[in-house]
Every structure is written in structure tokens, then in C-alpha cells.
Protein backbone atom coordinates (compact mmCIF):
# COMPACT_ATOMS: atom_id res chain seq x y z
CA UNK A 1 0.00 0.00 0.00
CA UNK A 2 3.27 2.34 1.10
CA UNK A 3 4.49 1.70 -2.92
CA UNK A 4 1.05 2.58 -4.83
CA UNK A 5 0.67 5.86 -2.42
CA UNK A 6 4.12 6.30 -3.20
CA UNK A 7 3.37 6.05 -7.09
CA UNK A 8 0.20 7.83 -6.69
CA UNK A 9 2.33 11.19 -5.29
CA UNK A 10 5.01 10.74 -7.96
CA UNK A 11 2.36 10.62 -10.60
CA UNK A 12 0.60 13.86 -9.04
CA UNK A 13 3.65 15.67 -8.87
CA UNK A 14 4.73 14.86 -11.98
CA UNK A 15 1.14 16.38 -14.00
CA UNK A 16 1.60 19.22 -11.20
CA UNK A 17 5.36 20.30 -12.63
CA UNK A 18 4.07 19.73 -15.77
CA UNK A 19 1.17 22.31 -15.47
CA UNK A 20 3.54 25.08 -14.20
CA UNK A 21 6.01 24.50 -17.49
CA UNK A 22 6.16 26.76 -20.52
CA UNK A 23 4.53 25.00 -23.46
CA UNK A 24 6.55 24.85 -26.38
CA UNK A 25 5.16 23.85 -29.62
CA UNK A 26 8.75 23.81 -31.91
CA UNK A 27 8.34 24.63 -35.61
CA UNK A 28 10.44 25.09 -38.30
CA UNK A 29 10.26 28.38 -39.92
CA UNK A 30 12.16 30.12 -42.77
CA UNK A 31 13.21 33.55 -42.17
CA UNK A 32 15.45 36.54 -43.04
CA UNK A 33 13.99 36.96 -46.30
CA UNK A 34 14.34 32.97 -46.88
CA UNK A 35 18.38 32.95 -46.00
CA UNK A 36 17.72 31.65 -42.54
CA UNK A 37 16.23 27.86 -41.15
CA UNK A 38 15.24 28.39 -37.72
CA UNK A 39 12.54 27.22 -35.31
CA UNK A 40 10.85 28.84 -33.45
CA UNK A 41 9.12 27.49 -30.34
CA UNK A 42 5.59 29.16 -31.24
CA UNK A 43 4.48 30.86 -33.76
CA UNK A 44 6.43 33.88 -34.24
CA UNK A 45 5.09 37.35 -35.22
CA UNK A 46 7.20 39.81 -37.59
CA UNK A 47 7.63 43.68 -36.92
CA UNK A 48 9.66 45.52 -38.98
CA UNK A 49 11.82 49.33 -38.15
CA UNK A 50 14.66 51.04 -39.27
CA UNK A 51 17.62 50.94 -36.96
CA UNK A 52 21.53 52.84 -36.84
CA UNK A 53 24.20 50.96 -36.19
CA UNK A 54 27.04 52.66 -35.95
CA UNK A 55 25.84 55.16 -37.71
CA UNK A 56 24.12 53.37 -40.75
CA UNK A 57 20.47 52.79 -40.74
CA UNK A 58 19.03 49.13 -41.73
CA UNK A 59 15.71 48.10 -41.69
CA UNK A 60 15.13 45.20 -39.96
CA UNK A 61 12.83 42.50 -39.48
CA UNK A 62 12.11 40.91 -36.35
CA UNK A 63 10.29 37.55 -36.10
CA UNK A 64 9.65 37.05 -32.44
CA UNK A 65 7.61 34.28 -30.41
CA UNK A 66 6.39 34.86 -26.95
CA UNK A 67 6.56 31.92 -24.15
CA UNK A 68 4.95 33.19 -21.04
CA UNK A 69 7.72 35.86 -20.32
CA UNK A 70 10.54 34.29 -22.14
CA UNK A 71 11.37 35.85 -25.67
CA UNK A 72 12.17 34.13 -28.74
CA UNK A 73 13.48 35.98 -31.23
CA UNK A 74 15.42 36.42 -34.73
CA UNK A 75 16.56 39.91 -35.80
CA UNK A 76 17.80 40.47 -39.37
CA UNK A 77 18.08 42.88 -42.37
CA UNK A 78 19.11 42.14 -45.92
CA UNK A 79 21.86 44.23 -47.23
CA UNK A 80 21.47 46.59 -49.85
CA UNK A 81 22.49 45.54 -53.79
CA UNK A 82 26.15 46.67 -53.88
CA UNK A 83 26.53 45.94 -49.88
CA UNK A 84 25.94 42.03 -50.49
CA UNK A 85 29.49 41.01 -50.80
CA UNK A 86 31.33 39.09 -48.49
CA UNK A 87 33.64 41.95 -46.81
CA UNK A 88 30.22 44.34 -46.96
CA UNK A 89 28.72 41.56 -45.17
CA UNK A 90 31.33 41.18 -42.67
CA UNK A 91 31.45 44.76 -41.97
CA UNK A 92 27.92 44.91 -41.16
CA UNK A 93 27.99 41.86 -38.92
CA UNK A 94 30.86 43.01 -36.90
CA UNK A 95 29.14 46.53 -36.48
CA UNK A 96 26.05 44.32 -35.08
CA UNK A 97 28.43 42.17 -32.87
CA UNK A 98 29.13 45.22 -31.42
CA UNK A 99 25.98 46.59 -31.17
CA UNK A 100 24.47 43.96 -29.06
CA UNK A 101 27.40 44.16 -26.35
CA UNK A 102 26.56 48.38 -26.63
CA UNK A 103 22.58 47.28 -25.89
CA UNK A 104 23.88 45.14 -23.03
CA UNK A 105 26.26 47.96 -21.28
CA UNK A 106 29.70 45.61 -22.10
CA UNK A 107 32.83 46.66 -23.56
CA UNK A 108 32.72 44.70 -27.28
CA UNK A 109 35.90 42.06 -26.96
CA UNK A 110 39.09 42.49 -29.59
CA UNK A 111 39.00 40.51 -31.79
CA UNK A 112 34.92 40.01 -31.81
CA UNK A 113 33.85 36.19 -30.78
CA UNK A 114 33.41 34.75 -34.72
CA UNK A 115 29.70 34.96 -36.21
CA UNK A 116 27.96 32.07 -34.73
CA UNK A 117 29.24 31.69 -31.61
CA UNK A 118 26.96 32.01 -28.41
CA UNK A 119 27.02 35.21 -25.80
CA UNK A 120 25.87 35.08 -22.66
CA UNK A 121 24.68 38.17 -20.85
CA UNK A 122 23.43 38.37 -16.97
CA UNK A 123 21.39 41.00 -16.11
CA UNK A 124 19.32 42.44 -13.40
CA UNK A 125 15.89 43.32 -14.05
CA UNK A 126 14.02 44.68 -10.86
CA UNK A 127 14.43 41.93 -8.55
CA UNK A 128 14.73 39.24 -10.79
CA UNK A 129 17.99 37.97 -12.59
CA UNK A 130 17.39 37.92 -16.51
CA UNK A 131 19.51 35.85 -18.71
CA UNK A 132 19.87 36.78 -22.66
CA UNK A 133 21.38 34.35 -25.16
CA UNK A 134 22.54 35.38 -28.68
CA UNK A 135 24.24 34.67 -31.90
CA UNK A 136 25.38 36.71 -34.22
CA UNK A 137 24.96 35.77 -37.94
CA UNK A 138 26.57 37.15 -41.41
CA UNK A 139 26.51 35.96 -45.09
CA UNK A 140 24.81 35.75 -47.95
CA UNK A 141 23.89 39.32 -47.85
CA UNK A 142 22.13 39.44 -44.79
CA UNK A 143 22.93 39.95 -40.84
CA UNK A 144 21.00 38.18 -37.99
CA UNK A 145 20.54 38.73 -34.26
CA UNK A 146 18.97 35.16 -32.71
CA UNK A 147 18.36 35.71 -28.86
CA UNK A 148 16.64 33.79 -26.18
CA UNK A 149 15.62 36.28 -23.41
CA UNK A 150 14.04 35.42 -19.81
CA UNK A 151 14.26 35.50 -16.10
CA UNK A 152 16.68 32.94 -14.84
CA UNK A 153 13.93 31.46 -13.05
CA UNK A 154 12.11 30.52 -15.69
CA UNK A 155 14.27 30.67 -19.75
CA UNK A 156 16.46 27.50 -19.09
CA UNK A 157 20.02 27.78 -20.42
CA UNK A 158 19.07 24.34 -22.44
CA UNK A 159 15.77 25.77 -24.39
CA UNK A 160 17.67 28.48 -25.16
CA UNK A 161 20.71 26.53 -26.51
CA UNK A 162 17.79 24.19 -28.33
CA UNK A 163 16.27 27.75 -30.19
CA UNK A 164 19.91 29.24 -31.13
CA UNK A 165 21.25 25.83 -31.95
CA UNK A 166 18.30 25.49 -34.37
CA UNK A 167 19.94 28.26 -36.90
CA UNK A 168 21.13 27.87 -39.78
CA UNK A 169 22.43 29.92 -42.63
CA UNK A 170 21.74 29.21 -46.19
């Protein structure tokens, strides 16, 4: 009788945990302009603006999905014709490398961590910790910004590393 009550409060435990979880619903998802395989763990909605970086404005896209207050999201703008080749496109990625340690009050490393690679920035946000993941992306005329943003207490490192791992450049 000791092992089935035993089983009986795993069991309710278990669906209990399970209730208090994010749901994600992963789906595949092209993006920047069709350069970009990524999924997305909801369905993602897409604002666009017009944004200097270092003192050039891009328009850019961002396709974003919401998980209760984690954010999901995948930042990019094509280059120009005439900005498309590979050192334009390097340029521009570096000055966005840059940019995102600017947005997250840190001193940009020399030499910059190489396109793909993830960052890890620890902030706090009132009187919760915050954790924001991101990669950096450059080629084939376009520049991307994928970031996993949450409170530490509820964005795990792991669905983070699952969303930014999920990237891929065509």
C-alpha cells in the first residue's frame, strides 16, 4: 500500500510540474527573407523598423515568439544591392556584434567572438535575474541577431541553446 501511495504522489507531482512548465510547440520556420532555417518554439510574429548601427540605418525585421515571459526571437536585415558582398557583409555583422554588447552595457571584446558563436549576458531586471542568449549571424547578404531572453527562473540555459542551436544559414 506504502508503494502505490508512493506512485500515486510521484504521478501527481509529476502532472503538477508539468502544469507550471512553458509549453513549447517547436516549428520550423524560414526567415530573413528565406536565407535563414530556424525554429521557433511558437508561432512567431514579424515587426519591422529602421535601426543605426554605428551610424548606418538598416531596416530590420524581427520575427519574435512569446513563451509566457521568455522571448524568442530572430533579428535580421538584408543588405542593400552593392553591400551584399562578403567583406560588406562582414562589416555589417561586426558593427552588429558590437551593437548587441553596446545594448547590453559591455565593452565589445578584440577581436569580436566569430559569427555564430553564443554570448551570454546576466542581467538584473528589478528583482529578478534575466539571462539573454545570442548569436550573431553574417553571409549571404544578410545579418542576424537570434536571442533567447528570460528571467533565470524561468528561460532555461538548455531551451535556449535548443532555439539558437536550431539556426542555420543558407
Amino acid at each position: 500500500m506504502v508503494q502505490v501511495i508512493k506512485r500515486l504522489a510521484l504521478v501527481f507531482f509529476t502532472v503538477l510540474l508539468a502544469g507550471c512548465s512553458p509549453k513549447y510547440d517547436w516549428r520550423e520556420v524560414s526567415t530573413a527573407g528565406g536565407r535563414m532555417q530556424a525554429i521557433f518554439p511558437d508561432k512567431p510574429r514579424s515587426e519591422s523598423r529602421t535601426t543605426q548601427i554605428e551610424g548606418v540605418p538598416y531596416p530590420f525585421t524581427m520575427d519574435m515568439a512569446l513563451v509566457d515571459d521568455q522571448v524568442f526571437a530572430v533579428v535580421y536585415s538584408l543588405l542593400p544591392e552593392g553591400k551584399q558582398d562578403e567583406a560588406s557583409t562582414r562589416k555589417a555583422g561586426e558593427a552588429l556584434l558590437r551593437s548587441v554588447y553596446a545594448s547590453m552595457n559591455e565593452p565589445a571584446p578584440e577581436p569580436l567572438p566569430p559569427f555564430g558563436q553564443k554570448l551570454t549576458f546576466r542581467k538584473a531586471v528589478g528583482n529578478e535575474n534575466a539571462s539573454v542568449y545570442v548569436k550573431v549571424f553574417a553571409g549571404s547578404g544578410v545579418i542576424v541577431q537570434a536571442y533567447a531572453a528570460g528571467q533565470d527562473n524561468t528561460l532555461k540555459e538548455s531551451v535556449a541553446d535548443e532555439f539558437l542551436n536550431g539556426m542555420t544559414l543558407r
